[in-house]
PDB file of N, CA and C in Angstrom:
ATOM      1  N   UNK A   1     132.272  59.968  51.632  1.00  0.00           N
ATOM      2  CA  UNK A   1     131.774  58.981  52.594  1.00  0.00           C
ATOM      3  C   UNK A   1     130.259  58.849  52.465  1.00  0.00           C
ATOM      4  N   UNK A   2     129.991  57.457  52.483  1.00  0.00           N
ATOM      5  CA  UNK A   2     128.307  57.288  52.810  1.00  0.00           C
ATOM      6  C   UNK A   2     127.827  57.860  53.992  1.00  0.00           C
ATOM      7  N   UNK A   3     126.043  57.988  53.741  1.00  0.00           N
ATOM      8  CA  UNK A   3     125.727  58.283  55.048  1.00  0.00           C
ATOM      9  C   UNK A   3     125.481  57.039  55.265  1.00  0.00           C
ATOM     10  N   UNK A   4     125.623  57.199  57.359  1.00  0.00           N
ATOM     11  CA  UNK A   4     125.267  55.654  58.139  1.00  0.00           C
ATOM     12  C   UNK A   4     123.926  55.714  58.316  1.00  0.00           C
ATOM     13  N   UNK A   5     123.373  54.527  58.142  1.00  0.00           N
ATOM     14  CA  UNK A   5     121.938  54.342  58.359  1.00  0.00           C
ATOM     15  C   UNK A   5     121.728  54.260  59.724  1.00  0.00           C
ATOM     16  N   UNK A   6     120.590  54.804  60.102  1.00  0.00           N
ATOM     17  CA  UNK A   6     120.458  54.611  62.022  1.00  0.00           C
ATOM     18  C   UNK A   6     119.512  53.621  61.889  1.00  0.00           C
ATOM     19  N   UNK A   7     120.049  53.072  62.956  1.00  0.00           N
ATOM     20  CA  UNK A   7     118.927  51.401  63.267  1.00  0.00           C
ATOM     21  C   UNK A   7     117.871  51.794  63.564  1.00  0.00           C
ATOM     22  N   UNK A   8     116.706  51.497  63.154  1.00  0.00           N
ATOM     23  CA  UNK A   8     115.297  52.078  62.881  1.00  0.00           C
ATOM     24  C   UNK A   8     114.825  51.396  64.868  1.00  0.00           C
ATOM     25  N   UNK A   9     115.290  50.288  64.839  1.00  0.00           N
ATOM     26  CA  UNK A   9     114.566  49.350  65.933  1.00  0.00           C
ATOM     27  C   UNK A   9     115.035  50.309  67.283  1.00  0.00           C
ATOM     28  N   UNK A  10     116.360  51.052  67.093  1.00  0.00           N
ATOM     29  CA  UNK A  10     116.972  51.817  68.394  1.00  0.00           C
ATOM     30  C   UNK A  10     116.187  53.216  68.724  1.00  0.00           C
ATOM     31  N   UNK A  11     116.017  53.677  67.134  1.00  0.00           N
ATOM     32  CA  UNK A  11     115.249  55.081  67.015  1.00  0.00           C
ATOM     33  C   UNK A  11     113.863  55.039  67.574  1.00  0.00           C
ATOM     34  N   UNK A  12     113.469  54.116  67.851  1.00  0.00           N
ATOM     35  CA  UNK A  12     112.083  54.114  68.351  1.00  0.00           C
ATOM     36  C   UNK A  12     112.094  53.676  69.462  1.00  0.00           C
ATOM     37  N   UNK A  13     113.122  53.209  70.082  1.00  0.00           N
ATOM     38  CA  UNK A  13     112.980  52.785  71.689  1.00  0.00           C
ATOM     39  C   UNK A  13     114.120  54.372  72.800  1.00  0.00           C
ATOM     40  N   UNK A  14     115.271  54.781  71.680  1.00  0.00           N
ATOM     41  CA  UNK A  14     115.902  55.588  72.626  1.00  0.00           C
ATOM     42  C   UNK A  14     115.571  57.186  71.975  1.00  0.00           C
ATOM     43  N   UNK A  15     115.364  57.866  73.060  1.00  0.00           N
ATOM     44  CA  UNK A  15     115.837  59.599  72.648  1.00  0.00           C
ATOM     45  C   UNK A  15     116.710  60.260  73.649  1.00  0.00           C
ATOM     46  N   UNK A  16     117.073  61.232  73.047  1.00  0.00           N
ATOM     47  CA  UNK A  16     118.622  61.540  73.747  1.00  0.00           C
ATOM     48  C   UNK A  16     118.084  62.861  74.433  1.00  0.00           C
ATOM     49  N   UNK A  17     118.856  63.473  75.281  1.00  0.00           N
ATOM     50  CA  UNK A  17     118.069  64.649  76.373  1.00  0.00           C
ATOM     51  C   UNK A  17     119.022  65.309  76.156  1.00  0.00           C
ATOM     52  N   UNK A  18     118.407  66.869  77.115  1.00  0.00           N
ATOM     53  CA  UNK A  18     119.589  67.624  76.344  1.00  0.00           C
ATOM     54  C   UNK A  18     120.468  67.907  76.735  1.00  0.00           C
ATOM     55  N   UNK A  19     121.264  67.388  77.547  1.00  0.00           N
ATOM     56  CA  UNK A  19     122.785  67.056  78.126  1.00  0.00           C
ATOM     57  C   UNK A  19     123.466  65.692  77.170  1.00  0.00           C
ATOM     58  N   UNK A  20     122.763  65.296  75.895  1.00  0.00           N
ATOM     59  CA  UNK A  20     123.620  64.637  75.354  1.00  0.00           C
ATOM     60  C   UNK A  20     123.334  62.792  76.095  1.00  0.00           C
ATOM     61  N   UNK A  21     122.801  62.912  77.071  1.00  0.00           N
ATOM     62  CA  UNK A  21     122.239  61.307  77.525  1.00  0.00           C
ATOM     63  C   UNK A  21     121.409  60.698  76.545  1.00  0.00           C
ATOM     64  N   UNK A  22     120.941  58.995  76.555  1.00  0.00           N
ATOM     65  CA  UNK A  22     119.677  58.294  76.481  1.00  0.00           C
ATOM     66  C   UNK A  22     118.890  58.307  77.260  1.00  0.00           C
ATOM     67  N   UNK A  23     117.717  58.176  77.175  1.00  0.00           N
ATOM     68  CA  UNK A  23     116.637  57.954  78.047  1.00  0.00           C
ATOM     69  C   UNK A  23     115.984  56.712  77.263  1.00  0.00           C
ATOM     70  N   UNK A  24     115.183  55.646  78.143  1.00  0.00           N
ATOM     71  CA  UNK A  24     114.095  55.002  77.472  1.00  0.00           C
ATOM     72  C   UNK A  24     113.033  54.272  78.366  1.00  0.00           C
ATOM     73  N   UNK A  25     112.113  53.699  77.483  1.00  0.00           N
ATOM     74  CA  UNK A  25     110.982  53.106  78.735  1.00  0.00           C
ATOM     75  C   UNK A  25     111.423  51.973  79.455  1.00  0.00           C
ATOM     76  N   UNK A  26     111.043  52.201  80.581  1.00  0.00           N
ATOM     77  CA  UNK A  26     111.444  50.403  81.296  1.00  0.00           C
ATOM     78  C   UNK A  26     110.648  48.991  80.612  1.00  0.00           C
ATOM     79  N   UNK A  27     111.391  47.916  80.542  1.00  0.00           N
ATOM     80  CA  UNK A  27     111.016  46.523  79.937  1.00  0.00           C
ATOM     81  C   UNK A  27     110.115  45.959  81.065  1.00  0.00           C
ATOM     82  N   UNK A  28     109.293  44.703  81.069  1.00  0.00           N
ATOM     83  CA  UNK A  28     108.459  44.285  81.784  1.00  0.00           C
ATOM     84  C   UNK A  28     107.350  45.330  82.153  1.00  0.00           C
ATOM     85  N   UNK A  29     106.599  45.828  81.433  1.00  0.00           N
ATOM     86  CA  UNK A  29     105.112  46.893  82.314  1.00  0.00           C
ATOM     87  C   UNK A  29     104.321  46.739  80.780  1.00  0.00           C
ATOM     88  N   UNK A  30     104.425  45.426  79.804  1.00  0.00           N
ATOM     89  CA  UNK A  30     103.564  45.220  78.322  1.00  0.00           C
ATOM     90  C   UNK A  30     101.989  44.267  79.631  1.00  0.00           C
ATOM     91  N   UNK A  31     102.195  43.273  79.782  1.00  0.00           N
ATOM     92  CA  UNK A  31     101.404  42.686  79.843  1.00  0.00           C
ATOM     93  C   UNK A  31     102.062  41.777  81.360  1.00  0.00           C
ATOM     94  N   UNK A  32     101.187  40.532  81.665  1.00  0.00           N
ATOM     95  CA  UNK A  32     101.004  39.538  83.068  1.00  0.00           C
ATOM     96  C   UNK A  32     101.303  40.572  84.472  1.00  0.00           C
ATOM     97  N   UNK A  33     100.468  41.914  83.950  1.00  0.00           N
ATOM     98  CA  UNK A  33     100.616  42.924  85.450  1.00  0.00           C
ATOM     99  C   UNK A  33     100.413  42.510  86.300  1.00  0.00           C
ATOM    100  N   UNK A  34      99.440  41.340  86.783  1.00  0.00           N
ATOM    101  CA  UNK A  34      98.661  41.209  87.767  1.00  0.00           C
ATOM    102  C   UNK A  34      99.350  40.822  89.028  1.00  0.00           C
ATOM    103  N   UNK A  35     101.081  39.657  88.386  1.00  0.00           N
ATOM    104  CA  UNK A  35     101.100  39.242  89.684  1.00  0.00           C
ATOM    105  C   UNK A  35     102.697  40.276  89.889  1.00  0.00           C
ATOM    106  N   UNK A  36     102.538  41.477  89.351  1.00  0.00           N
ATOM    107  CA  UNK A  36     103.578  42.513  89.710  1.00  0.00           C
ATOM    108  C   UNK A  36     103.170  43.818  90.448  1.00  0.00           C
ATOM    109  N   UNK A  37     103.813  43.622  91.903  1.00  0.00           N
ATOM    110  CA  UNK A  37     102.816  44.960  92.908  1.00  0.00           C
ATOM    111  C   UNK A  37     102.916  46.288  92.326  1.00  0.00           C
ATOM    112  N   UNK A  38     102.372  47.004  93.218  1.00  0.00           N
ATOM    113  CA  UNK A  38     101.583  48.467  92.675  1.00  0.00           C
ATOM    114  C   UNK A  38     103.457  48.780  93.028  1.00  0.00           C
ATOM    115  N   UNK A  39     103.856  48.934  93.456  1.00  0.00           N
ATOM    116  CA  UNK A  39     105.037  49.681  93.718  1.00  0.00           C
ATOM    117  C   UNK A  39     106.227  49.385  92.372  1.00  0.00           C
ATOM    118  N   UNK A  40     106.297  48.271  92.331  1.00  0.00           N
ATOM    119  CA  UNK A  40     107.102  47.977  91.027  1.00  0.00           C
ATOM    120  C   UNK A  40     106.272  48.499  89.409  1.00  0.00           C
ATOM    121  N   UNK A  41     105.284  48.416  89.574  1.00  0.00           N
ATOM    122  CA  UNK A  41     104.144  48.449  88.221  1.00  0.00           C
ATOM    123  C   UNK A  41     104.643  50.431  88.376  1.00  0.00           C
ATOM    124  N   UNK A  42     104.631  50.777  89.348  1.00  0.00           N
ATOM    125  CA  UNK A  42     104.695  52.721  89.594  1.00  0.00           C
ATOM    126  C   UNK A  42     105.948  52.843  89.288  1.00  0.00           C
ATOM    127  N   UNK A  43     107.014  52.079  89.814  1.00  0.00           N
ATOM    128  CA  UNK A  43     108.466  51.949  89.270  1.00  0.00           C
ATOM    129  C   UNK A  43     108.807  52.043  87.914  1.00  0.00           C
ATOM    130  N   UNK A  44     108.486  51.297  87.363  1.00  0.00           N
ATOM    131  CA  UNK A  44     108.252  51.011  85.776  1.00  0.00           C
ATOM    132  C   UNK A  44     107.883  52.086  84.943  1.00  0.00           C
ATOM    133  N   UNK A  45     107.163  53.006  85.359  1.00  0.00           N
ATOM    134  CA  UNK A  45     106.741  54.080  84.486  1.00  0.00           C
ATOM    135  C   UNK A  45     107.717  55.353  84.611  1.00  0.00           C
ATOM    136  N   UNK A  46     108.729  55.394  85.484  1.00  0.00           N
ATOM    137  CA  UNK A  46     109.392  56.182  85.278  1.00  0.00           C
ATOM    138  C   UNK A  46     110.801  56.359  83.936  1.00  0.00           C
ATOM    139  N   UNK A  47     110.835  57.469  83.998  1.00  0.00           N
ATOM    140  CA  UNK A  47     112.185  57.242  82.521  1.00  0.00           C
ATOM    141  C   UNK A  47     113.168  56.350  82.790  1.00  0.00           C
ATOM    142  N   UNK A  48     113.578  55.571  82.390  1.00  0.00           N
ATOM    143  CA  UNK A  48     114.847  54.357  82.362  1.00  0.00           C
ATOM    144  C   UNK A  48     116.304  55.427  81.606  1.00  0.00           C
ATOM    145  N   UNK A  49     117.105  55.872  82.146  1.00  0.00           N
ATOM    146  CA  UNK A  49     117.837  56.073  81.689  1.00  0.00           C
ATOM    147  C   UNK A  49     119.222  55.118  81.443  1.00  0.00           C
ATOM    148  N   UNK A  50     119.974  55.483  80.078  1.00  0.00           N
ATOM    149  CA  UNK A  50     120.803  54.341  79.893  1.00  0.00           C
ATOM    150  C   UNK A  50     121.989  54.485  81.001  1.00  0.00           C
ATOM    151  N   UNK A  51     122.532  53.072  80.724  1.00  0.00           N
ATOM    152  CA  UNK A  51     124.145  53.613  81.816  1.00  0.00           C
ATOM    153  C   UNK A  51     124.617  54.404  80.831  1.00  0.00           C
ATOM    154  N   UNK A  52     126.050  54.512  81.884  1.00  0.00           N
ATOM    155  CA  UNK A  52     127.309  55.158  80.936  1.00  0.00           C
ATOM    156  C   UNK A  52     127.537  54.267  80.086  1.00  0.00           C
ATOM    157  N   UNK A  53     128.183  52.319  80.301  1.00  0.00           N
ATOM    158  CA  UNK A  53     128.766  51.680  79.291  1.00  0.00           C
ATOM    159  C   UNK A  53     128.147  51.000  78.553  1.00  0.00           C
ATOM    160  N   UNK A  54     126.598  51.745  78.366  1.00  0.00           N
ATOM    161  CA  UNK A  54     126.537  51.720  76.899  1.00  0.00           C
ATOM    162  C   UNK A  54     125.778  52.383  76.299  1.00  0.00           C
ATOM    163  N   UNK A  55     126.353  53.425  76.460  1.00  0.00           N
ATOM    164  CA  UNK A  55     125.774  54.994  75.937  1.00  0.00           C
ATOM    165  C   UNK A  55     126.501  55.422  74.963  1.00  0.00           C
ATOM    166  N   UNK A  56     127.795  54.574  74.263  1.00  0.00           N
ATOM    167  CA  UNK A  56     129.103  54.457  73.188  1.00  0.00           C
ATOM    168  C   UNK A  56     128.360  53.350  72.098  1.00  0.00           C
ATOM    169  N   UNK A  57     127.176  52.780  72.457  1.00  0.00           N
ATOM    170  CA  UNK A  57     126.772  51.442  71.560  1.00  0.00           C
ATOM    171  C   UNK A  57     125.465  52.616  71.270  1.00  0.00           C
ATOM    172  N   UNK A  58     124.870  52.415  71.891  1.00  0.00           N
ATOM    173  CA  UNK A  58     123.213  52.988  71.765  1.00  0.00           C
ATOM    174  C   UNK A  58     123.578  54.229  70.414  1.00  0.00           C
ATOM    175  N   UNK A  59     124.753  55.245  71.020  1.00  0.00           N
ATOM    176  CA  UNK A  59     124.453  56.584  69.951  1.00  0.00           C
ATOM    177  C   UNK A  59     125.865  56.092  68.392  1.00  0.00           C
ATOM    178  N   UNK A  60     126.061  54.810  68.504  1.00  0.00           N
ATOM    179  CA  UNK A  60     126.501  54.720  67.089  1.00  0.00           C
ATOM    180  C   UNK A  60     125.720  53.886  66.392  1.00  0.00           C
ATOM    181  N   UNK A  61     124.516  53.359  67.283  1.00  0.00           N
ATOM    182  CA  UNK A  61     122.914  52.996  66.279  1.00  0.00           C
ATOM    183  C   UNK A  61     122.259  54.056  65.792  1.00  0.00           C
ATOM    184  N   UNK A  62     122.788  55.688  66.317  1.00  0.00           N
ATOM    185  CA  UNK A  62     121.901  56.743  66.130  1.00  0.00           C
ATOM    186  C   UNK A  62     122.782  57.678  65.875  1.00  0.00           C
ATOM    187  N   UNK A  63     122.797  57.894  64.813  1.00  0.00           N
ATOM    188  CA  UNK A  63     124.313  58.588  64.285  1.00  0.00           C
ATOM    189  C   UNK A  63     123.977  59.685  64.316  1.00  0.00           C
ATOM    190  N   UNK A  64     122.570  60.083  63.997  1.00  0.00           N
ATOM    191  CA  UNK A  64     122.083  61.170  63.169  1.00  0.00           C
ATOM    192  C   UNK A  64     121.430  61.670  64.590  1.00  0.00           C
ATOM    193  N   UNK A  65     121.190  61.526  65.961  1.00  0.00           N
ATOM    194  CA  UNK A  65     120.296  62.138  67.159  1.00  0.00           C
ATOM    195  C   UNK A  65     121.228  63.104  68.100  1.00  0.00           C
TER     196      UNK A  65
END
């Protein structure tokens, strides 16, 4: 059998913890902060973890994590 290539674009947005989960950064906190309040902007910086249904997609982009 070949090896599977891991999607380069997934490997750099997800890492897996050590119970076997994803974790990743929250979307919206790049840029137009200004008209997003301090409470959502503080929201945002916390770890985004994935759901469950699709935590079966995410780790067969990452064969090898």
């Amino acid at each position: 059998m070949p090896k599977i290539k891991t999607k380069r674009a997934a490997a750099k947005r997800f890492r897996k913890t050590a119970t076997g989960r994803f974790k990743a950064g929250h979307a919206f906190r790049s840029h137009i902060l200004t008209k997003k309040s301090t409470k959502l902007k503080r929201g945002l910086r916390a770890t985004n973890h994935i759901d469950a249904s699709d935590q079966k997609s995410v780790a067969r982009m990452l064969p090898y994590l």
